[in-house]
C-alpha atoms as a PDB file:
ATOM      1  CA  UNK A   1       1.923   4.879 -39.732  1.00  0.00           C
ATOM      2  CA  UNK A   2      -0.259   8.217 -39.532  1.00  0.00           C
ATOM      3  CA  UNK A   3      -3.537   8.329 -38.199  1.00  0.00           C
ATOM      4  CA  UNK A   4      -5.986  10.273 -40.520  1.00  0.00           C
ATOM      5  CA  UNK A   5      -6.661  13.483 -39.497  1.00  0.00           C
ATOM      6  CA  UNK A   6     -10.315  12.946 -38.798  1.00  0.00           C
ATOM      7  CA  UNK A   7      -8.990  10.585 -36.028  1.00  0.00           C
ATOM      8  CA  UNK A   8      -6.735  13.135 -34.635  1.00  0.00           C
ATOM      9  CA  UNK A   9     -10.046  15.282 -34.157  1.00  0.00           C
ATOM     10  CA  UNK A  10     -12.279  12.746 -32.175  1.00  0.00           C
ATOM     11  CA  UNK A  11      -8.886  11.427 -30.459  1.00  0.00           C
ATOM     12  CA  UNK A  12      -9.207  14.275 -27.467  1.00  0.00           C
ATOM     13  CA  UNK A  13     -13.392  13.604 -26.613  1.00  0.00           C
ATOM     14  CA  UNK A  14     -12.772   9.870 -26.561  1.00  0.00           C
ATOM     15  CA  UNK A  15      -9.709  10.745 -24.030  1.00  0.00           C
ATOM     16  CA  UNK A  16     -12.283  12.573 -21.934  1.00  0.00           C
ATOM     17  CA  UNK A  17     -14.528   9.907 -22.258  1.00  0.00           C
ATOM     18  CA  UNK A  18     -12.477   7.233 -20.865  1.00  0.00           C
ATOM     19  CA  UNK A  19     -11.753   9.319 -17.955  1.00  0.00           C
ATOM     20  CA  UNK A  20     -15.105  10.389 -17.028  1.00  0.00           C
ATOM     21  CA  UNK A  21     -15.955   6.682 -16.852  1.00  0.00           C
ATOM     22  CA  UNK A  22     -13.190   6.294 -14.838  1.00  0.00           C
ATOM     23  CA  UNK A  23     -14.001   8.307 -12.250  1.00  0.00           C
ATOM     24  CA  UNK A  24     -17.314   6.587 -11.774  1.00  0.00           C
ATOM     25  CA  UNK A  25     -16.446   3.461 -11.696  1.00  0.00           C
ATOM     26  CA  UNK A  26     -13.496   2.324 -10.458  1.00  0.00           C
ATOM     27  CA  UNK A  27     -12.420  -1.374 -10.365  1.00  0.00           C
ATOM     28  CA  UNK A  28     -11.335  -2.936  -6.601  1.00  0.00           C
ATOM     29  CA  UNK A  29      -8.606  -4.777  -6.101  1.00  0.00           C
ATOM     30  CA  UNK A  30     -10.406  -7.741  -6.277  1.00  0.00           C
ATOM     31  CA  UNK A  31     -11.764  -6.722  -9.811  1.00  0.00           C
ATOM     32  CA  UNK A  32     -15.384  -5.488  -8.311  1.00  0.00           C
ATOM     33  CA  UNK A  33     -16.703  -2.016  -9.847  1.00  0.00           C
ATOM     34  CA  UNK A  34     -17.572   0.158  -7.149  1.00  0.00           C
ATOM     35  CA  UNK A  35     -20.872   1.763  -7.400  1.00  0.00           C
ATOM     36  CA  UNK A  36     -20.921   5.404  -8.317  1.00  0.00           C
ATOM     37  CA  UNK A  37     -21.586   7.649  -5.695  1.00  0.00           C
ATOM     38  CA  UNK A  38     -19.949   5.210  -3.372  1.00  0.00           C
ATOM     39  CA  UNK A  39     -19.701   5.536   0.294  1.00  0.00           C
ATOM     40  CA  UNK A  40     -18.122   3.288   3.201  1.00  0.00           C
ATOM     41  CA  UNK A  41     -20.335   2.228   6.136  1.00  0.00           C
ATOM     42  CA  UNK A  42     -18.828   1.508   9.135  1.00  0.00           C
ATOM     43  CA  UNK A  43     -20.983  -1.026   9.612  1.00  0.00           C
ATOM     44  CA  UNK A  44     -19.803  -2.715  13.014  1.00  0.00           C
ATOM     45  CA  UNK A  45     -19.774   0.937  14.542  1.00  0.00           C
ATOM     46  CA  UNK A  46     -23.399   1.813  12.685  1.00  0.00           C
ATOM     47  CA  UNK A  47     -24.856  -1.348  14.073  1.00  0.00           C
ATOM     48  CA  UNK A  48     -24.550   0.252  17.658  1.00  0.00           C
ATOM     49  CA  UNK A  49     -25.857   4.058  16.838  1.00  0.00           C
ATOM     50  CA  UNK A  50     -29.188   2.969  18.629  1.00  0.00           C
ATOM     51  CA  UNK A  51     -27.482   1.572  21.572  1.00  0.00           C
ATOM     52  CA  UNK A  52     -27.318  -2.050  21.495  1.00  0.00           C
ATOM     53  CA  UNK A  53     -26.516  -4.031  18.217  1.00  0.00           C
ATOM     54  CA  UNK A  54     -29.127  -3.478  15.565  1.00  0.00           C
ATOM     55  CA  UNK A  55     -30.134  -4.721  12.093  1.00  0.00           C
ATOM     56  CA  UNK A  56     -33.069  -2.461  11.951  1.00  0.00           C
ATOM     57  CA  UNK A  57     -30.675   0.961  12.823  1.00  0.00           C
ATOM     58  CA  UNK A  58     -27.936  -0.689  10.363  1.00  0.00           C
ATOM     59  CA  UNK A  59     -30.877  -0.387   7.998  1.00  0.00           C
ATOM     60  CA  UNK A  60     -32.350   2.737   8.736  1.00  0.00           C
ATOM     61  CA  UNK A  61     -29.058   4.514   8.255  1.00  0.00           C
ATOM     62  CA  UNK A  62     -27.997   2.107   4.783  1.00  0.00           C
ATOM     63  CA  UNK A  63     -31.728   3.409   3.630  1.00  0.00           C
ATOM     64  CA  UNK A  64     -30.986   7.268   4.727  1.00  0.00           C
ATOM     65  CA  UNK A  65     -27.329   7.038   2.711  1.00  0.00           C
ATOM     66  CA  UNK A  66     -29.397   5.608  -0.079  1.00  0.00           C
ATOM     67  CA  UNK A  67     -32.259   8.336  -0.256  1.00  0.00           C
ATOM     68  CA  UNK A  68     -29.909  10.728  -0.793  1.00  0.00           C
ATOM     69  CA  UNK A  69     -27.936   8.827  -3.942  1.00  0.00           C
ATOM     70  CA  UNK A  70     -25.531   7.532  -2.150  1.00  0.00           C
ATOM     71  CA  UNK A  71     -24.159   3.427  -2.944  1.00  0.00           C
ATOM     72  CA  UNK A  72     -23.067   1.849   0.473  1.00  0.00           C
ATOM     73  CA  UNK A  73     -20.320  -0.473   0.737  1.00  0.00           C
ATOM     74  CA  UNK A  74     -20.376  -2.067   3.761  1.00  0.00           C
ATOM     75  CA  UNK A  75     -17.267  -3.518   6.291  1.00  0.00           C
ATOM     76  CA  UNK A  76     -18.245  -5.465   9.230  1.00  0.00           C
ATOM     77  CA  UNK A  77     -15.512  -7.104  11.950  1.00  0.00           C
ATOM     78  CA  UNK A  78     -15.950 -10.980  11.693  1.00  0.00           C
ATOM     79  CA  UNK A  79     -17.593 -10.874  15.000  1.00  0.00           C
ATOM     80  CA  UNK A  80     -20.606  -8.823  13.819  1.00  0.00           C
ATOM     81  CA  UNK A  81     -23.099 -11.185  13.013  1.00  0.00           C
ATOM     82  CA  UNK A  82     -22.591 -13.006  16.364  1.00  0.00           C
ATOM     83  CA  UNK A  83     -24.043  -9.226  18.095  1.00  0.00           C
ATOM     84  CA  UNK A  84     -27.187  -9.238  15.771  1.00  0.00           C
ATOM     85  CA  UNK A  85     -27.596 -12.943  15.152  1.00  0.00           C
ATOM     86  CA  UNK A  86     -25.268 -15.243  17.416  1.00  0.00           C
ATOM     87  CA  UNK A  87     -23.921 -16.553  14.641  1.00  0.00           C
ATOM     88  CA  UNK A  88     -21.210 -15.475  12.296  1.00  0.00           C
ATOM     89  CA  UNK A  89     -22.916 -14.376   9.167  1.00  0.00           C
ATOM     90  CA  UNK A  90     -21.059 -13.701   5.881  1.00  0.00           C
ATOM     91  CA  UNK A  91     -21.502 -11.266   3.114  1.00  0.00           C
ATOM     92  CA  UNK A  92     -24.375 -12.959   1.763  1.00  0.00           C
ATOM     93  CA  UNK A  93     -26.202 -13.502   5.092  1.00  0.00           C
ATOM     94  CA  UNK A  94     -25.069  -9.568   5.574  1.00  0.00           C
ATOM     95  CA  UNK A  95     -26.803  -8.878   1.942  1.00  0.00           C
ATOM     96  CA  UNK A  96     -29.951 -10.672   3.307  1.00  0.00           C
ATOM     97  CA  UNK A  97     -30.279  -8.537   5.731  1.00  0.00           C
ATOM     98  CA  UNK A  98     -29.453  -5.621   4.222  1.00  0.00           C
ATOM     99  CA  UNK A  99     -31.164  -5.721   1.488  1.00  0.00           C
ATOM    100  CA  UNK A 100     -27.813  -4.643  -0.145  1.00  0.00           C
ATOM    101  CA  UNK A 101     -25.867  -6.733  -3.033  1.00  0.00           C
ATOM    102  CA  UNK A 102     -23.257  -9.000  -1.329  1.00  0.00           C
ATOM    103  CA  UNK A 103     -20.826  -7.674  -3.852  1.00  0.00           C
ATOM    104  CA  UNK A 104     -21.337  -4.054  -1.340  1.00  0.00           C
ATOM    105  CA  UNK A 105     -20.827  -5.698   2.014  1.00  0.00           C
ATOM    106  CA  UNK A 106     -17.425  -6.740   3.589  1.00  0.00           C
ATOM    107  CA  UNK A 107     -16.873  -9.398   6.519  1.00  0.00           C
ATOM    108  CA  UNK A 108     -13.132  -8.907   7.471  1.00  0.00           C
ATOM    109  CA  UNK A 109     -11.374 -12.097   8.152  1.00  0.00           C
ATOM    110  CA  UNK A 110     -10.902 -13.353  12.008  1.00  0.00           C
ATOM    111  CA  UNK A 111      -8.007 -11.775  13.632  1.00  0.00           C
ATOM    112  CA  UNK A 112      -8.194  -8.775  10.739  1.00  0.00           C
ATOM    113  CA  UNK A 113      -8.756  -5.151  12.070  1.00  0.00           C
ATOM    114  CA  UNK A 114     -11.818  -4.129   9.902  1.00  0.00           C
ATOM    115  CA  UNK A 115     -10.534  -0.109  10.913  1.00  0.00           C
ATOM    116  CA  UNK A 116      -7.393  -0.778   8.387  1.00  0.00           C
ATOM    117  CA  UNK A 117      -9.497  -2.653   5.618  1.00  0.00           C
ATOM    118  CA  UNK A 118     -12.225   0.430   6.168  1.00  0.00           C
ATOM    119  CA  UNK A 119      -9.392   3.384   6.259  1.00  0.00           C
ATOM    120  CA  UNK A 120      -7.201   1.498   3.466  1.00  0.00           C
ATOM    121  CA  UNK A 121      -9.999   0.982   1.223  1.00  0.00           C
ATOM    122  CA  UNK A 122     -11.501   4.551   1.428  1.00  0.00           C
ATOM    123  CA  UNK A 123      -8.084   6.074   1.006  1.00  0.00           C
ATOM    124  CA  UNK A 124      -7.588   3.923  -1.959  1.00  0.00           C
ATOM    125  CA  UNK A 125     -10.269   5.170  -3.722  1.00  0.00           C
ATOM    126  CA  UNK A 126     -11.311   8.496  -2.488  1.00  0.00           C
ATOM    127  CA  UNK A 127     -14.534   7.750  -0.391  1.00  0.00           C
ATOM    128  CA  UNK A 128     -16.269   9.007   2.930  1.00  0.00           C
ATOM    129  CA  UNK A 129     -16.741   6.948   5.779  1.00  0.00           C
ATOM    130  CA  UNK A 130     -20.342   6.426   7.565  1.00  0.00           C
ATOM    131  CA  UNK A 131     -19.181   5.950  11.460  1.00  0.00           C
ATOM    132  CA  UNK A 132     -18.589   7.513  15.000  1.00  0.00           C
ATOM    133  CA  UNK A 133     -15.091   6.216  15.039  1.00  0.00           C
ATOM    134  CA  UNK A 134     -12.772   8.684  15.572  1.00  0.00           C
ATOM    135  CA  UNK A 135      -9.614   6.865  14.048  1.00  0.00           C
ATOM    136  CA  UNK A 136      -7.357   8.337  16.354  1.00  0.00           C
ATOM    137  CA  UNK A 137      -4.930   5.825  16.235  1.00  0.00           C
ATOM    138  CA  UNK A 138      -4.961   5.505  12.047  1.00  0.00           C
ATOM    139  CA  UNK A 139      -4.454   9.320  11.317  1.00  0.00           C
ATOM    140  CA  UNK A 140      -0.541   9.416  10.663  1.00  0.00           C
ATOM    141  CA  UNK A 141      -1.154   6.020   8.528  1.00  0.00           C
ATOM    142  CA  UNK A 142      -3.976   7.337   6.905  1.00  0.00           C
ATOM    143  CA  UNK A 143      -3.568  11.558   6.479  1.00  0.00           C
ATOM    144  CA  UNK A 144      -6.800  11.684   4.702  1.00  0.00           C
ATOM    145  CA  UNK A 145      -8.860  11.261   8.187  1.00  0.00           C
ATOM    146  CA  UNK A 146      -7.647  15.177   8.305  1.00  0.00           C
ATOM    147  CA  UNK A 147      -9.991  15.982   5.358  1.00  0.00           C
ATOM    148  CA  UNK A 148     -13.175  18.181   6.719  1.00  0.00           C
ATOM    149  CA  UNK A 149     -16.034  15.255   5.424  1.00  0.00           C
ATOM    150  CA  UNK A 150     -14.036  12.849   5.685  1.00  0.00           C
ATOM    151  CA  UNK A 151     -15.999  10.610   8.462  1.00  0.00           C
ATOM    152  CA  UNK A 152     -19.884  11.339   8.680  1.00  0.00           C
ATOM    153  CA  UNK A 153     -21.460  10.454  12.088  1.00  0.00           C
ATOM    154  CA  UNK A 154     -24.189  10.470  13.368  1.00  0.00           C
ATOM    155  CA  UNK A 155     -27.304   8.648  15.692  1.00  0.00           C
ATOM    156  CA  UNK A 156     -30.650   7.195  15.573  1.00  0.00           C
ATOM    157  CA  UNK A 157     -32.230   8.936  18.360  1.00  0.00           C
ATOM    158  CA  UNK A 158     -36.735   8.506  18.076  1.00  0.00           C
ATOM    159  CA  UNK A 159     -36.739   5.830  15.320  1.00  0.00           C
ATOM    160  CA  UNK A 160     -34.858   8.532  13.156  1.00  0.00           C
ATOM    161  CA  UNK A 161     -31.814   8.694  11.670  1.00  0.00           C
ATOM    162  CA  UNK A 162     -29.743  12.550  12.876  1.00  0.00           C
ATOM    163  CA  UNK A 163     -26.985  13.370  10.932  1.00  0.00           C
ATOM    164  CA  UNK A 164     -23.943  15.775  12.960  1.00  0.00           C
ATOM    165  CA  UNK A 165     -23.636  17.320   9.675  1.00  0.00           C
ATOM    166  CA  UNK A 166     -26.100  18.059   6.170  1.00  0.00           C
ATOM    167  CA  UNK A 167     -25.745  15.469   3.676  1.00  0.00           C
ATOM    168  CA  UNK A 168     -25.600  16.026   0.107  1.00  0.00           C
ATOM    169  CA  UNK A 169     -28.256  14.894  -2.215  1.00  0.00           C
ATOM    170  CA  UNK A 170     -25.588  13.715  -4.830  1.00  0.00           C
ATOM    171  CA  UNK A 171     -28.308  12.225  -7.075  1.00  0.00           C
ATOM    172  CA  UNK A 172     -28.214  14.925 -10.372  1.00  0.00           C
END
């Protein structure tokens, strides 16, 4: 069967549109949608930028991401919420406290090493990573640790948050 020529014409834009959506939002492998803009926060690592373990510095820096139009999606180890709350606190206690969606914060199982869920899931879908970590142990696994930008670190140092390097404003 032939399509009719006026279909033939539109065929190409729709193409493009389908992958311009597609590079916004792109599904998890759990079926989530990750925000556009996207970044991973280290957020086990973040917690300690001010010294000792810290919900207000974890977010201070979420809140400094998200001025300049970035979407955090956050990993924490399973022990986190034992250093800022001595108790284990899930994704929705996480959200809480946050004041992020549960569907952007991720509590890695017990015994899980939230480095490979952090480095696996950035890999997988092109993101930065928000931590001091230098991954030195991951960077044959995971060759994209090479990439200049490819881990943003930084401090909170006088109730501020300092950047090592300029972030982007990626809002248009």
């Amino acid at each position: 069967m032939m399509m009719p020529p006026e279909l033939l014409i539109l065929l190409p834009a729709l193409i493009g549109f389908v992958v311009l959506l597609a590079r916004h939002r792109k599904p998890t492998p759990t079926g989530a949608v990750i925000p556009r803009h996207a970044i991973v926060v280290d957020g086990s690592n973040v917690m300690h930028w001010g010294g000792a373990p810290s919900a207000k510095v974890l977010v201070r820096v979420l809140g400094a991401l998200q001025a300049k139009g970035y979407a955090p999606i956050v990993f924490f180890d399973a022990s986190a919420g034992y250093r800022l709350a001595d108790r284990y606190l899930d994704a929705g206690d996480l959200a809480g406290l946050t004041g992020l969606p549960a569907a952007q914060i991720h509590v890695v199982d017990k015994g899980v090493i939230a480095d490979s869920a952090i480095l696996g899931f950035s890999a997988l879908h092109g993101l930065q990573i928000v931590s001091n970590d230098q991954y030195r142990d991951w960077r044959v696994q995971f060759p994209h640790l090479h990439r200049k930008g490819a881990v943003l670190r930084g401090r909170f140092q006088d109730g501020a948050v300092v950047w090592q390097q300029r972030l982007k404003l990626v809002r248009a």
